[in-house]
Protein backbone atom coordinates (compact mmCIF):
# COMPACT_ATOMS: atom_id res chain seq x y z
CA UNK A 1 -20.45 -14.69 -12.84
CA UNK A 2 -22.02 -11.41 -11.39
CA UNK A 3 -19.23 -9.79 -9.60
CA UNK A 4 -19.90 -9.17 -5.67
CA UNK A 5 -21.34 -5.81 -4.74
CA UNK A 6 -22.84 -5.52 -8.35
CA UNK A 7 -25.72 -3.11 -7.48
CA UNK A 8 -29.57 -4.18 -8.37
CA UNK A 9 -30.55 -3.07 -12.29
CA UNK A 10 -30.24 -3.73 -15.66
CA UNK A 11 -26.54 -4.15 -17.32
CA UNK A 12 -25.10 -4.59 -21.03
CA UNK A 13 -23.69 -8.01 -21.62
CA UNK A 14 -20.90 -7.43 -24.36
CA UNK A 15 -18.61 -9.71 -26.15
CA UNK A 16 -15.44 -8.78 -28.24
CA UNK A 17 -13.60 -10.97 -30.07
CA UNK A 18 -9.36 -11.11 -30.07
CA UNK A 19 -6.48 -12.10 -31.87
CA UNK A 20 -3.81 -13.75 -29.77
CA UNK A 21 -1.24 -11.46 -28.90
CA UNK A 22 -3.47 -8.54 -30.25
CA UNK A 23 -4.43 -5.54 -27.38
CA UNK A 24 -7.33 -4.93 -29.99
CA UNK A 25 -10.85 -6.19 -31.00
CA UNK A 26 -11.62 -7.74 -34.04
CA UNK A 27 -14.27 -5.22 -35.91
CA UNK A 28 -17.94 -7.31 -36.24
CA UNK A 29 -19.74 -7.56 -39.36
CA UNK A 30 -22.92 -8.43 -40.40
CA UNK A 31 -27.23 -7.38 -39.80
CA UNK A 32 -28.88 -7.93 -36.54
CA UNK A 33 -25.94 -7.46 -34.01
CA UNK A 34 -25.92 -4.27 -32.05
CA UNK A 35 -22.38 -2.47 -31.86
CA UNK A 36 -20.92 -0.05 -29.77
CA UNK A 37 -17.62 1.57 -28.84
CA UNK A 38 -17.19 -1.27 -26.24
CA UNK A 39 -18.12 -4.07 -28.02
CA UNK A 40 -21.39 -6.08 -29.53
CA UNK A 41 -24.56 -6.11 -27.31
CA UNK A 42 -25.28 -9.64 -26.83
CA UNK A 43 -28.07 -9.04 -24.59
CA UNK A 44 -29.19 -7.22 -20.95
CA UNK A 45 -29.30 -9.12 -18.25
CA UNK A 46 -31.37 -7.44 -15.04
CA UNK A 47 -29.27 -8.00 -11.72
CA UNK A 48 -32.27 -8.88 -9.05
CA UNK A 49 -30.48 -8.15 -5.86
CA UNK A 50 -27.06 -8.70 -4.75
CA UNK A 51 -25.92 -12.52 -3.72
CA UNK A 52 -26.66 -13.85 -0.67
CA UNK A 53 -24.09 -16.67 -0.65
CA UNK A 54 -20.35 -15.90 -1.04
CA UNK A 55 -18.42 -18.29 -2.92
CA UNK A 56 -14.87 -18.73 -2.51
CA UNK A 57 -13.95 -20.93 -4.67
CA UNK A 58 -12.82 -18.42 -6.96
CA UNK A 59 -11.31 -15.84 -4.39
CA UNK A 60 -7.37 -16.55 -4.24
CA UNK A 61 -6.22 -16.48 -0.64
CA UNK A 62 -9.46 -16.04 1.04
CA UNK A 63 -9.46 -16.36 4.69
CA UNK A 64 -12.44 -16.82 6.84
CA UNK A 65 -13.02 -14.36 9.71
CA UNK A 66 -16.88 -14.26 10.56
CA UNK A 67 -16.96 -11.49 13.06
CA UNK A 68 -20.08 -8.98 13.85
CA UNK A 69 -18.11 -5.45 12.73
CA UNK A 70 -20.41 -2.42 14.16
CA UNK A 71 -24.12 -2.42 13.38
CA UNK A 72 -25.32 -4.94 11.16
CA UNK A 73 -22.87 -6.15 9.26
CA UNK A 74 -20.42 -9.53 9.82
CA UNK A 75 -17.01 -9.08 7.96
CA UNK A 76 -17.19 -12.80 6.64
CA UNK A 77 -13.40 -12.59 5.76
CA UNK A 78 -10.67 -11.12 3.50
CA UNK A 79 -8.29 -12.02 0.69
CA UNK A 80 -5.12 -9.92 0.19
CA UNK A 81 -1.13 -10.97 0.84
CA UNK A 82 0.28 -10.78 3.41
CA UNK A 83 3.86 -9.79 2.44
CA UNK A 84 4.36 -6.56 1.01
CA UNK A 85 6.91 -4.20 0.48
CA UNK A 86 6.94 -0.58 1.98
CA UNK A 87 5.48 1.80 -0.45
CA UNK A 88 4.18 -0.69 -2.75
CA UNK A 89 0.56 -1.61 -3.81
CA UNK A 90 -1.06 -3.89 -0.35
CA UNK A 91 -4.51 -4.81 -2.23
CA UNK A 92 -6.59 -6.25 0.06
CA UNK A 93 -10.58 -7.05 -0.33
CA UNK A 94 -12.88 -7.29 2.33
CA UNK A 95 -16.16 -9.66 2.31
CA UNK A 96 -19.48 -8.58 3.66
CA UNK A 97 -22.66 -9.78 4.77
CA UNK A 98 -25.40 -7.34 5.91
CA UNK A 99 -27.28 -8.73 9.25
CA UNK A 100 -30.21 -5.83 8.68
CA UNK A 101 -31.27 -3.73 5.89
CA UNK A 102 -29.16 -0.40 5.63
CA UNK A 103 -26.20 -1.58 8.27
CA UNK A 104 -25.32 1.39 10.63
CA UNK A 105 -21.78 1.87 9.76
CA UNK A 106 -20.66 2.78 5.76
CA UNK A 107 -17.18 2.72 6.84
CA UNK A 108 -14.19 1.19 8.60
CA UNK A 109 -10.91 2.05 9.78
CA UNK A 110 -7.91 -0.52 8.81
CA UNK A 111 -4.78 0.04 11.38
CA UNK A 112 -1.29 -1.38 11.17
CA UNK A 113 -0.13 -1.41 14.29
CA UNK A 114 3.18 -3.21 15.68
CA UNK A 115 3.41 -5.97 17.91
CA UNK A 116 3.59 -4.02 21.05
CA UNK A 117 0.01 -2.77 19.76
CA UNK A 118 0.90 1.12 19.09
CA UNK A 119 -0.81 2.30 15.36
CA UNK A 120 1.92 2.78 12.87
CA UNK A 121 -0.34 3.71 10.16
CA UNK A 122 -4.16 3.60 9.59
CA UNK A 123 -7.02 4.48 7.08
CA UNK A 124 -10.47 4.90 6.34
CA UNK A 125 -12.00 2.53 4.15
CA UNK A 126 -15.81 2.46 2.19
CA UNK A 127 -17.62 -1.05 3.25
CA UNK A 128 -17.88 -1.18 -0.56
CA UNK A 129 -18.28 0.72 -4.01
CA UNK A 130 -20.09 3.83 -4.57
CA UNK A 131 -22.61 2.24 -6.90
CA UNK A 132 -23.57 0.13 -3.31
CA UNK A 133 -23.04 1.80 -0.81
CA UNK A 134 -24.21 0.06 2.75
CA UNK A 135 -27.39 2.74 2.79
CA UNK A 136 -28.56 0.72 -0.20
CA UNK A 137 -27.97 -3.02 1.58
CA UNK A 138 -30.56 -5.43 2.29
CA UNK A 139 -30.40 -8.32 5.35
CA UNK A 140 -28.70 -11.02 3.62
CA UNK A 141 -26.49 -9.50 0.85
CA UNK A 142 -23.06 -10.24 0.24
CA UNK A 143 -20.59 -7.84 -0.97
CA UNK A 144 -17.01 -7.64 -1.26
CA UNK A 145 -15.08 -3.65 -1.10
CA UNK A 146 -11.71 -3.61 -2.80
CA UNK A 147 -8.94 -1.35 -1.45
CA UNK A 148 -5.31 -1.18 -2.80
CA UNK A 149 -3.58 1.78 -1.38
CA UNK A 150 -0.01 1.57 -0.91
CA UNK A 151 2.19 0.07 2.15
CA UNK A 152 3.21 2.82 4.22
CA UNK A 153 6.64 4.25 3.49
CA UNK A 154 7.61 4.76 7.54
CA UNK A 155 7.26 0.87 8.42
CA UNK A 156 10.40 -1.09 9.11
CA UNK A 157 10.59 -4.78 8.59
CA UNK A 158 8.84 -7.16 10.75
CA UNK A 159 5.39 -8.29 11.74
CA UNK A 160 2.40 -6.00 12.21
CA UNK A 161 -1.14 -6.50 12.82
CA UNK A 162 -4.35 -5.51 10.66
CA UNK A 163 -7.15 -4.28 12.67
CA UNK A 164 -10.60 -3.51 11.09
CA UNK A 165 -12.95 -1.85 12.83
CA UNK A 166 -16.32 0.21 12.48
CA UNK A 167 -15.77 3.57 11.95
CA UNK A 168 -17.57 7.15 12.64
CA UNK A 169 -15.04 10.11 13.21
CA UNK A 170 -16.79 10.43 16.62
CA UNK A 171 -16.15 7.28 17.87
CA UNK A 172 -13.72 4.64 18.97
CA UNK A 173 -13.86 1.50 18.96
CA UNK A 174 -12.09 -1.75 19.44
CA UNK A 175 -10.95 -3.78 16.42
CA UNK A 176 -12.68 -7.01 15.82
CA UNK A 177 -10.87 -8.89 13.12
CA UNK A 178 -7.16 -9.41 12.43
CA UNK A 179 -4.35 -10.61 10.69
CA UNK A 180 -0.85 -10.62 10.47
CA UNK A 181 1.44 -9.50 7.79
CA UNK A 182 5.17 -8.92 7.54
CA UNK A 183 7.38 -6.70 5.37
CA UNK A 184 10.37 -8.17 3.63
């Protein structure tokens, strides 16, 4: 399966071949395969456009939102825990769909705030990777941006709020999607 966000053009398909138990590849012999450092070159494969379907069957956790998010783009929903520990890793992937070629926005802001609504910590996050960024999007496309920084360090135990929202360091906005979390 071609992983969300995978950008238009041609890619490498490689295969290696393991041991169980064994970190490393088994060396290929013979005439008419082509090797590399990273493995043998089974074939390319050209990638067309990016999906316009998400499928979830193989997303762990995913949970639905379907919310417009700024210009163009509908955050379709996320998949991440929602327990973590302060200071530790709080992965958390966000699914996209672009409503219009090139979506306004390229980024959003994710805030923690507390139940009484105050921010207790907050970051900005790409839409998605480098190698697709929203400039490159086309109406339709589905893409999913990955972020895993850690839990911040100041948060107490108890239940807090994610808010996503579109993002330019000029503006403000209200959050449109949510969830809840809480900190053991």
């Amino acid at each position: 399966m071609i992983p969300l966000g995978t950008p238009p053009g041609d890619y490498r398909l490689l295969a290696n071949v393991y041991v169980s138990g064994s970190p490393n590849p088994l060396t290929p012999t013979g005439s008419g395969v082509s090797l590399g450092a990273d493995g043998m070159q089974v074939r390319t494969i050209h990638v067309s456009r990016a999906s316009d379907h998400l499928w979830i069957r193989g997303i762990g956790g995913y949970q639905p939102i379907g919310h417009t998010v700024g210009s163009g783009v509908e955050l379709l929903g996320f998949a991440g825990s929602t327990d973590f520990t302060t200071g530790s890793s709080a992965p958390l992937s966000l699914y996209w769909k672009a409503l219009a070629d090139r979506p306004g926005i390229s980024t959003v802001r994710a805030e923690i705030a507390s139940g009484n609504g105050s921010v207790a910590a907050a970051s900005t996050l790409p839409l998605a990777s480098q190698g697709f960024p929203a400039a490159a999007w086309r109406t339709g496309d589905v893409v999913s941006g990955d972020d895993s920084g850690a839990g911040p360090r100041s948060l107490g135990p108890g239940q807090y709020q994610l808010r996503i929202r579109p993002w330019k360091a000029t503006e403000r906005r209200h959050p449109v999607a949510r969830r809840w979390f809480s900190e053991p």
